[in-house]
PDB file of N, CA and C in Angstrom:
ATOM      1  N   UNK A   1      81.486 123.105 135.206  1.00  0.00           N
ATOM      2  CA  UNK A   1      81.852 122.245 134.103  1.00  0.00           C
ATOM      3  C   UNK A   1      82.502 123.049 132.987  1.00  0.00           C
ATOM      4  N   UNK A   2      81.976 124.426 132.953  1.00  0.00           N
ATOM      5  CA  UNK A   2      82.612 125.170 131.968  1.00  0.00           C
ATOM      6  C   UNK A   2      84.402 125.218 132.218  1.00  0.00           C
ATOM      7  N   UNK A   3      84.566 125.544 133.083  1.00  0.00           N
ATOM      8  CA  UNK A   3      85.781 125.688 133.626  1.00  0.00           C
ATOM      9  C   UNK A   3      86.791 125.073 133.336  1.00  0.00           C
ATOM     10  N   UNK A   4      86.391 123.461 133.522  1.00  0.00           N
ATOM     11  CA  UNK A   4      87.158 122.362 132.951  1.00  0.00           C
ATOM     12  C   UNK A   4      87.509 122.106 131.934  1.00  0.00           C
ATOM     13  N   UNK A   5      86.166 122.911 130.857  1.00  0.00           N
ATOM     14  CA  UNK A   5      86.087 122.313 128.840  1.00  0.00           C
ATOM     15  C   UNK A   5      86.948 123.377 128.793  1.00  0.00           C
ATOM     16  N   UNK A   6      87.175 124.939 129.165  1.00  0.00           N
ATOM     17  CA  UNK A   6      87.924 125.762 129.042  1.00  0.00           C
ATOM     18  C   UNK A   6      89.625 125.350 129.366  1.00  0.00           C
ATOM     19  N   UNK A   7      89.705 124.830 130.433  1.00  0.00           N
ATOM     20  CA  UNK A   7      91.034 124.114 130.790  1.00  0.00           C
ATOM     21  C   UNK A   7      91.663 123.268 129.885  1.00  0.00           C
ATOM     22  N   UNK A   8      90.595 122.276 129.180  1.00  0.00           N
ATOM     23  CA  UNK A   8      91.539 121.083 128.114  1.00  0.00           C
ATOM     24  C   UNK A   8      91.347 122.005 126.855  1.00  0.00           C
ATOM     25  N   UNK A   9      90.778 123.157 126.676  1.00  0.00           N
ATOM     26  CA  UNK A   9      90.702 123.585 125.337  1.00  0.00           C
ATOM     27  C   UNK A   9      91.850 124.250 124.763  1.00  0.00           C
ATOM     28  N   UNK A  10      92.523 123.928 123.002  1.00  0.00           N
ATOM     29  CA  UNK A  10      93.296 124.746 123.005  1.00  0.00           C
ATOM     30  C   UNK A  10      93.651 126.363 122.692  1.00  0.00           C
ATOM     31  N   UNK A  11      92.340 126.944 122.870  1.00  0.00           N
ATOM     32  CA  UNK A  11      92.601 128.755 123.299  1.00  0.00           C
ATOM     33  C   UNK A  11      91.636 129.048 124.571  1.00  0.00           C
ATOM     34  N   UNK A  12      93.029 128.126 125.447  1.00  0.00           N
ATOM     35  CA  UNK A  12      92.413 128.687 127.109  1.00  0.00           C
ATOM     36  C   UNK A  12      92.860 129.823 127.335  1.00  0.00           C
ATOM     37  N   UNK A  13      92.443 130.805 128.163  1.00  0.00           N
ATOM     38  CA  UNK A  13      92.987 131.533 129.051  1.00  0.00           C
ATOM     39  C   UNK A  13      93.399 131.754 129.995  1.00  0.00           C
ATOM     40  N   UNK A  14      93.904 130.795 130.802  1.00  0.00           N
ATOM     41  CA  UNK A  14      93.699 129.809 132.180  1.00  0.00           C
ATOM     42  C   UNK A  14      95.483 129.161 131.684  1.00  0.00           C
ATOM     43  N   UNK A  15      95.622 129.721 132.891  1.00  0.00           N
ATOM     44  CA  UNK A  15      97.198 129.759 133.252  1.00  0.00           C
ATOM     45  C   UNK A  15      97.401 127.593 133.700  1.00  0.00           C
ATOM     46  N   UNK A  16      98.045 127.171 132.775  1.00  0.00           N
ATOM     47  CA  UNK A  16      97.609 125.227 133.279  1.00  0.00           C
ATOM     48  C   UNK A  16      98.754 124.810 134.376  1.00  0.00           C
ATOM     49  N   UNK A  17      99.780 125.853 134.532  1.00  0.00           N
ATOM     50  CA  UNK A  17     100.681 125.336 135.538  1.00  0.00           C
ATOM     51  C   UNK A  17     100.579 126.345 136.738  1.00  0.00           C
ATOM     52  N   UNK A  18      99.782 127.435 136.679  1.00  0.00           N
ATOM     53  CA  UNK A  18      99.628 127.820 138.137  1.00  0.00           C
ATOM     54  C   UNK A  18      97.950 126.910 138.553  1.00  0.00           C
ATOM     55  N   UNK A  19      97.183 126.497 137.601  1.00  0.00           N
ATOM     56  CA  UNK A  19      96.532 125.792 138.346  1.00  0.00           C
ATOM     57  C   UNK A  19      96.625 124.464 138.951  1.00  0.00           C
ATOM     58  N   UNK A  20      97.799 124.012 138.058  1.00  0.00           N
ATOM     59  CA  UNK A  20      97.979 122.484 138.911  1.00  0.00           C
ATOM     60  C   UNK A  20      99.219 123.086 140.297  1.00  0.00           C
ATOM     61  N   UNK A  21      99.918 124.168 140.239  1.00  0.00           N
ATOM     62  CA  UNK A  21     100.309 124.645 141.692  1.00  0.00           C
ATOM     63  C   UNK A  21      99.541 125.092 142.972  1.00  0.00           C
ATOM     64  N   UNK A  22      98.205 125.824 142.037  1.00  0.00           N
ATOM     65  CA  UNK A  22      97.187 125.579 143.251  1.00  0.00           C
ATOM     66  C   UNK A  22      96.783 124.615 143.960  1.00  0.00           C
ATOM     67  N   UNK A  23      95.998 123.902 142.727  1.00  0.00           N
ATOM     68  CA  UNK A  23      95.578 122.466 143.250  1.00  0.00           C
ATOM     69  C   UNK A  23      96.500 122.029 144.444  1.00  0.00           C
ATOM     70  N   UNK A  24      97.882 121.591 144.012  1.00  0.00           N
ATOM     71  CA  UNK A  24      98.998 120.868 144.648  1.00  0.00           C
ATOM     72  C   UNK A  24      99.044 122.266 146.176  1.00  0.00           C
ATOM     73  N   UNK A  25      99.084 122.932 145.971  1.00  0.00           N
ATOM     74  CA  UNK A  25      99.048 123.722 147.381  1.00  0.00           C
ATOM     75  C   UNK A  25      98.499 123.589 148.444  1.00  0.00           C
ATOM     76  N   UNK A  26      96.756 123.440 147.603  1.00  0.00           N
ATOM     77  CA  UNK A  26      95.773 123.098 148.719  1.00  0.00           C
ATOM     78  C   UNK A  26      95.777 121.776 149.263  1.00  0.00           C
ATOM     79  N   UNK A  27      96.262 120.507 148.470  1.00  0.00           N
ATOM     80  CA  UNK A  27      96.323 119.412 148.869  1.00  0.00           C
ATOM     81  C   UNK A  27      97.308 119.615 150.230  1.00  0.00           C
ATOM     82  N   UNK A  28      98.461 120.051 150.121  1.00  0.00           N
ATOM     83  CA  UNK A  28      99.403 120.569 150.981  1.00  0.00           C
ATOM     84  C   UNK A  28      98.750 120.738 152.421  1.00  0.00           C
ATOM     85  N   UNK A  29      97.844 121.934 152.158  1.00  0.00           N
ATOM     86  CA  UNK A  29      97.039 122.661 153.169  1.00  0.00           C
ATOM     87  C   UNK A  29      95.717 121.496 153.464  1.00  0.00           C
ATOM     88  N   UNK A  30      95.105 120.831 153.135  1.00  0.00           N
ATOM     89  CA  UNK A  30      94.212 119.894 153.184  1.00  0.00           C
ATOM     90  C   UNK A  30      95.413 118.939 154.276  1.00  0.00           C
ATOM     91  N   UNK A  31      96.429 118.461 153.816  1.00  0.00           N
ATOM     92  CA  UNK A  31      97.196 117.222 154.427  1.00  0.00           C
ATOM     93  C   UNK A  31      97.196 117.762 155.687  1.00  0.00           C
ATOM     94  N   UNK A  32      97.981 119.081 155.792  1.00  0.00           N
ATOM     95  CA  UNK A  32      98.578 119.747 157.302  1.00  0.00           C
ATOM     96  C   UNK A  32      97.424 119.473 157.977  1.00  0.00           C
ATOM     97  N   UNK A  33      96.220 120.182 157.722  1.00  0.00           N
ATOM     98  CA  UNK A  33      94.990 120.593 158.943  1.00  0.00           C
ATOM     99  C   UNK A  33      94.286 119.122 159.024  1.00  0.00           C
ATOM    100  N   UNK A  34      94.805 117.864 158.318  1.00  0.00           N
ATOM    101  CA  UNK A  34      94.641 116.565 158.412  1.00  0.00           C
ATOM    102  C   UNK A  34      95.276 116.141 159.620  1.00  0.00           C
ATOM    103  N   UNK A  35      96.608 116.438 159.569  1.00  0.00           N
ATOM    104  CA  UNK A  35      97.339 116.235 160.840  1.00  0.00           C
ATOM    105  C   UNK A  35      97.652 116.699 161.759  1.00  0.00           C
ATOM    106  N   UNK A  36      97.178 118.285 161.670  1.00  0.00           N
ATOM    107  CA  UNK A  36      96.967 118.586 163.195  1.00  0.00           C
ATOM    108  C   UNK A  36      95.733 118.148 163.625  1.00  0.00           C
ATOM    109  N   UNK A  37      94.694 118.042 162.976  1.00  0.00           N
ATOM    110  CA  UNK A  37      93.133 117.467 164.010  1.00  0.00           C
ATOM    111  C   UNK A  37      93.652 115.838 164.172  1.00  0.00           C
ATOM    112  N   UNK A  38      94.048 115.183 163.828  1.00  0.00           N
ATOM    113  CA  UNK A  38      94.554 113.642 164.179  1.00  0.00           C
ATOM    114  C   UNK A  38      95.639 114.029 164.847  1.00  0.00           C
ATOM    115  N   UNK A  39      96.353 115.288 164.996  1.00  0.00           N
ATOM    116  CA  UNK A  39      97.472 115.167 166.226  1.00  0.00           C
ATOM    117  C   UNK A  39      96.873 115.216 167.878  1.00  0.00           C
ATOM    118  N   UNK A  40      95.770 116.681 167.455  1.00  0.00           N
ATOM    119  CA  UNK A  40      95.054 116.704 168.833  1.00  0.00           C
ATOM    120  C   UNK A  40      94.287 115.429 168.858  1.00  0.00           C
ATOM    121  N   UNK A  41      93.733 114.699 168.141  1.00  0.00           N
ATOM    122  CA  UNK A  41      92.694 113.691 168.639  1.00  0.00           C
ATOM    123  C   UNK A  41      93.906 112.327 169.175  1.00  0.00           C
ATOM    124  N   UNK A  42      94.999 112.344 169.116  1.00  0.00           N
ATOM    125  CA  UNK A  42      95.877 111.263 169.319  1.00  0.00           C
ATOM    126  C   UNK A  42      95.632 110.329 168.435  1.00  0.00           C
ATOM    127  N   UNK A  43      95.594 110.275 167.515  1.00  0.00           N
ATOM    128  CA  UNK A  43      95.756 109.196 165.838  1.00  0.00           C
ATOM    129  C   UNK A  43      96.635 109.997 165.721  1.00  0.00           C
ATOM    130  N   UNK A  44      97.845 108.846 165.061  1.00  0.00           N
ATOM    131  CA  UNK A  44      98.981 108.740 164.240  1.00  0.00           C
ATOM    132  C   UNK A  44      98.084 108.850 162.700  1.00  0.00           C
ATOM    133  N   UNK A  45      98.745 109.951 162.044  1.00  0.00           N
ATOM    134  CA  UNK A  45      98.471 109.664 160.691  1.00  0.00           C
ATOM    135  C   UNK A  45      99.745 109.685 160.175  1.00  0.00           C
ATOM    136  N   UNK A  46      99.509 108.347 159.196  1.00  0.00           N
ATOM    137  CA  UNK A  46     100.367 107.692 158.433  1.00  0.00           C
ATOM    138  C   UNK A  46     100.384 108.148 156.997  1.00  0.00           C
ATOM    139  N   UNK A  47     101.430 109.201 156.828  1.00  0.00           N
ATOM    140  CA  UNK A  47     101.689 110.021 155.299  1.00  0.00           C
ATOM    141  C   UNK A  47     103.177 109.364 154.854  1.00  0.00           C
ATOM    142  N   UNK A  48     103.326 108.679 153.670  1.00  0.00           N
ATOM    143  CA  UNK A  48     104.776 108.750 153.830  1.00  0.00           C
ATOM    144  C   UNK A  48     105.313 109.998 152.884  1.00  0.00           C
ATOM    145  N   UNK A  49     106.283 109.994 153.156  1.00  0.00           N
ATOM    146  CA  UNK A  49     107.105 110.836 152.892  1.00  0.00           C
ATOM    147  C   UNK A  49     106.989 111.502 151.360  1.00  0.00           C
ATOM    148  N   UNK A  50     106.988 110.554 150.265  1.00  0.00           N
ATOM    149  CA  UNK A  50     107.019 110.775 148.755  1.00  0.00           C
ATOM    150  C   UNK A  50     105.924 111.232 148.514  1.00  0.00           C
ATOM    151  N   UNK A  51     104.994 111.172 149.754  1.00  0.00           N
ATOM    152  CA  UNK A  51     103.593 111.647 148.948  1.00  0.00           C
ATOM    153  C   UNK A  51     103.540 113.432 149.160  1.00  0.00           C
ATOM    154  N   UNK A  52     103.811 113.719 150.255  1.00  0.00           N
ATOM    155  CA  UNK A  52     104.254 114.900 150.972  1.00  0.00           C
ATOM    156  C   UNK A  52     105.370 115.811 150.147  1.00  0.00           C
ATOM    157  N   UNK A  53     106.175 115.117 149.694  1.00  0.00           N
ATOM    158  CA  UNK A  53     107.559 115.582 149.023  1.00  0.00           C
ATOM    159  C   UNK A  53     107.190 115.916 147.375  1.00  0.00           C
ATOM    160  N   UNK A  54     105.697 115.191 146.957  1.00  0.00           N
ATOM    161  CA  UNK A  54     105.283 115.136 145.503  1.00  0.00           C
ATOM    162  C   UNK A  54     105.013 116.557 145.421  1.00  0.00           C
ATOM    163  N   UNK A  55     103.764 116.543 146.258  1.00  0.00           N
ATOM    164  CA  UNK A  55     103.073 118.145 146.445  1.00  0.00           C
ATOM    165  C   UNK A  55     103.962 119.149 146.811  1.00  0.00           C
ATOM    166  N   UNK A  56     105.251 119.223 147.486  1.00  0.00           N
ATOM    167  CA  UNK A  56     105.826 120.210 147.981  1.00  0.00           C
ATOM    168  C   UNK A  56     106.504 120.634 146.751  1.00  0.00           C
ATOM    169  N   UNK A  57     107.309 119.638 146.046  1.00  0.00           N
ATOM    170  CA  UNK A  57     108.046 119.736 144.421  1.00  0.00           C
ATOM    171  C   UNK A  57     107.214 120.457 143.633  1.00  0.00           C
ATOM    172  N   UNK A  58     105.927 119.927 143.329  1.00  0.00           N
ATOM    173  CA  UNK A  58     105.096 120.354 142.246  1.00  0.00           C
ATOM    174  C   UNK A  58     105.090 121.880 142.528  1.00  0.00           C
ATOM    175  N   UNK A  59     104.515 121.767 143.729  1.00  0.00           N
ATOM    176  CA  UNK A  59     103.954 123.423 144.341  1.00  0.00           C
ATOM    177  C   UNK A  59     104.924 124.602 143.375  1.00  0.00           C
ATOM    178  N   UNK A  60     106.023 124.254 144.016  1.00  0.00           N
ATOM    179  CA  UNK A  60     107.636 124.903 144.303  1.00  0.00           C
ATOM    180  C   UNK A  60     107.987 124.839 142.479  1.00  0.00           C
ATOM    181  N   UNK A  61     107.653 124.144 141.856  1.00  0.00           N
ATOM    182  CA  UNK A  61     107.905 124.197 140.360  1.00  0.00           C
ATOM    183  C   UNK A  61     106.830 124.921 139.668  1.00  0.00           C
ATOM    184  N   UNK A  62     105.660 124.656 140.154  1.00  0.00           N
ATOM    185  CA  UNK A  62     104.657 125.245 139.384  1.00  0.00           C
ATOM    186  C   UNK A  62     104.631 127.217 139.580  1.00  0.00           C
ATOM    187  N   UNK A  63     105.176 127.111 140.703  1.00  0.00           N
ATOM    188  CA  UNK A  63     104.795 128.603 140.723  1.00  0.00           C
ATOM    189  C   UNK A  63     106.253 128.995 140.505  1.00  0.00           C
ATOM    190  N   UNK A  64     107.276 128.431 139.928  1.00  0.00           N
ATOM    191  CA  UNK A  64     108.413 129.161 139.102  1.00  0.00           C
ATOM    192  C   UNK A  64     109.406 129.398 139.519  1.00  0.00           C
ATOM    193  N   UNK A  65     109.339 128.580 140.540  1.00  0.00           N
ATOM    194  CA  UNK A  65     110.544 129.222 141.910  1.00  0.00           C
ATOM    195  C   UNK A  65     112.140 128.388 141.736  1.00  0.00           C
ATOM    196  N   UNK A  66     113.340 128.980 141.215  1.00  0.00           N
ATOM    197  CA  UNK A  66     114.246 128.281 140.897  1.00  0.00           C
ATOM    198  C   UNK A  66     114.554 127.393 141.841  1.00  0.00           C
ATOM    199  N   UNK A  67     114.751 127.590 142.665  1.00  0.00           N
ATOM    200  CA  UNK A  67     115.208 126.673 143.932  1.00  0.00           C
ATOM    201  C   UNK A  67     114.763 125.177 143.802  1.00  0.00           C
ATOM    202  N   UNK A  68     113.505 125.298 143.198  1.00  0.00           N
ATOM    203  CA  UNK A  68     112.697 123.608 143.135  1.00  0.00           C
ATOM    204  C   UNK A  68     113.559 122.888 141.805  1.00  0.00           C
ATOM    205  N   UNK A  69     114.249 123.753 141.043  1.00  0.00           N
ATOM    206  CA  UNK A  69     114.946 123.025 139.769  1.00  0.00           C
ATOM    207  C   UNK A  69     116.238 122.054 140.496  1.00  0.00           C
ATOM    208  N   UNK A  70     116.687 122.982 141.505  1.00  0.00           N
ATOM    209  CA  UNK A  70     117.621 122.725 142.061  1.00  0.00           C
ATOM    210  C   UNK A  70     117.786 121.527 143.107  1.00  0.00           C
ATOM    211  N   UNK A  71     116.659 121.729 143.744  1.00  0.00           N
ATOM    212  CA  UNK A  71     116.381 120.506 145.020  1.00  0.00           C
ATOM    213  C   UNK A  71     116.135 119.427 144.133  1.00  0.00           C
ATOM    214  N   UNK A  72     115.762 119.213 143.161  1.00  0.00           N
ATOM    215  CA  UNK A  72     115.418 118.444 142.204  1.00  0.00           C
ATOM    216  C   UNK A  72     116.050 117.539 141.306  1.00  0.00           C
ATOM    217  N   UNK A  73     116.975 118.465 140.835  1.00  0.00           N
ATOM    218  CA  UNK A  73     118.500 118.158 140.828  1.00  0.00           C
ATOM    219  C   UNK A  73     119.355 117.588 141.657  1.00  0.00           C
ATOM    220  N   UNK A  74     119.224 117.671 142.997  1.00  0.00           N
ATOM    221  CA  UNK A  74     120.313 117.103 143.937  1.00  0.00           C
ATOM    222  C   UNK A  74     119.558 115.643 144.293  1.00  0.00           C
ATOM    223  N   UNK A  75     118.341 115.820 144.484  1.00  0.00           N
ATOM    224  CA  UNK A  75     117.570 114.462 144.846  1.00  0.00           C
ATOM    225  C   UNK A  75     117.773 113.464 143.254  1.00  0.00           C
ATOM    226  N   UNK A  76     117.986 113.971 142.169  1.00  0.00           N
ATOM    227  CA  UNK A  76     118.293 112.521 141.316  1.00  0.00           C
ATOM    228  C   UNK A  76     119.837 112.224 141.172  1.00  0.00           C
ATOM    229  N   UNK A  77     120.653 113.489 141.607  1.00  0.00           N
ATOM    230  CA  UNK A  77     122.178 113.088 141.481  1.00  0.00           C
ATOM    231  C   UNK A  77     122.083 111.838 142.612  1.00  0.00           C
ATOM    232  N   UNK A  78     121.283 111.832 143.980  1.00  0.00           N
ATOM    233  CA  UNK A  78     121.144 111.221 145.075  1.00  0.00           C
ATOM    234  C   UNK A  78     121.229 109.731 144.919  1.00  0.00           C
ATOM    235  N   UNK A  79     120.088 109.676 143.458  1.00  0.00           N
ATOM    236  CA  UNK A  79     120.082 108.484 143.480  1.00  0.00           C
ATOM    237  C   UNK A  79     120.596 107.575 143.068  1.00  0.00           C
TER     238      UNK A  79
END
């Protein structure tokens, strides 16, 4: 619980955008090993796409990586 009051406080020490890139990582890693045990068990798991594409963006932004400014960029010229 400490962890958290430290997180919303304002003299954290706690980096707030590599932890929401973690977070968003592991969800990543949580989804995959979701769908390989429902691949071997033969269930279809049903992810769509934007949800998959949320976490991959965030990840890819949070940890600073230009490339995600960019993909980012081309997906709203897209639209």
């Amino acid at each position: 619980m400490a962890f958290f009051r430290e997180l919303v406080s304002d003299t954290n020490t706690i980096n707030e955008k590599s932890f929401v890139g973690v977070v968003s990582f592991v969800m990543m890693i949580i989804l995959f090993g979701t769908d390989i045990v429902t691949g071997i068990m033969g269930i279809k798991l049903a992810v769509e796409k934007w949800i998959f594409d949320g976490f991959m963006l965030l990840t890819v932004l949070c940890f600073g990586i230009s490339e995600g400014s960019k993909i980012l960029q081309k997906r709203v010229n897209k639209k």
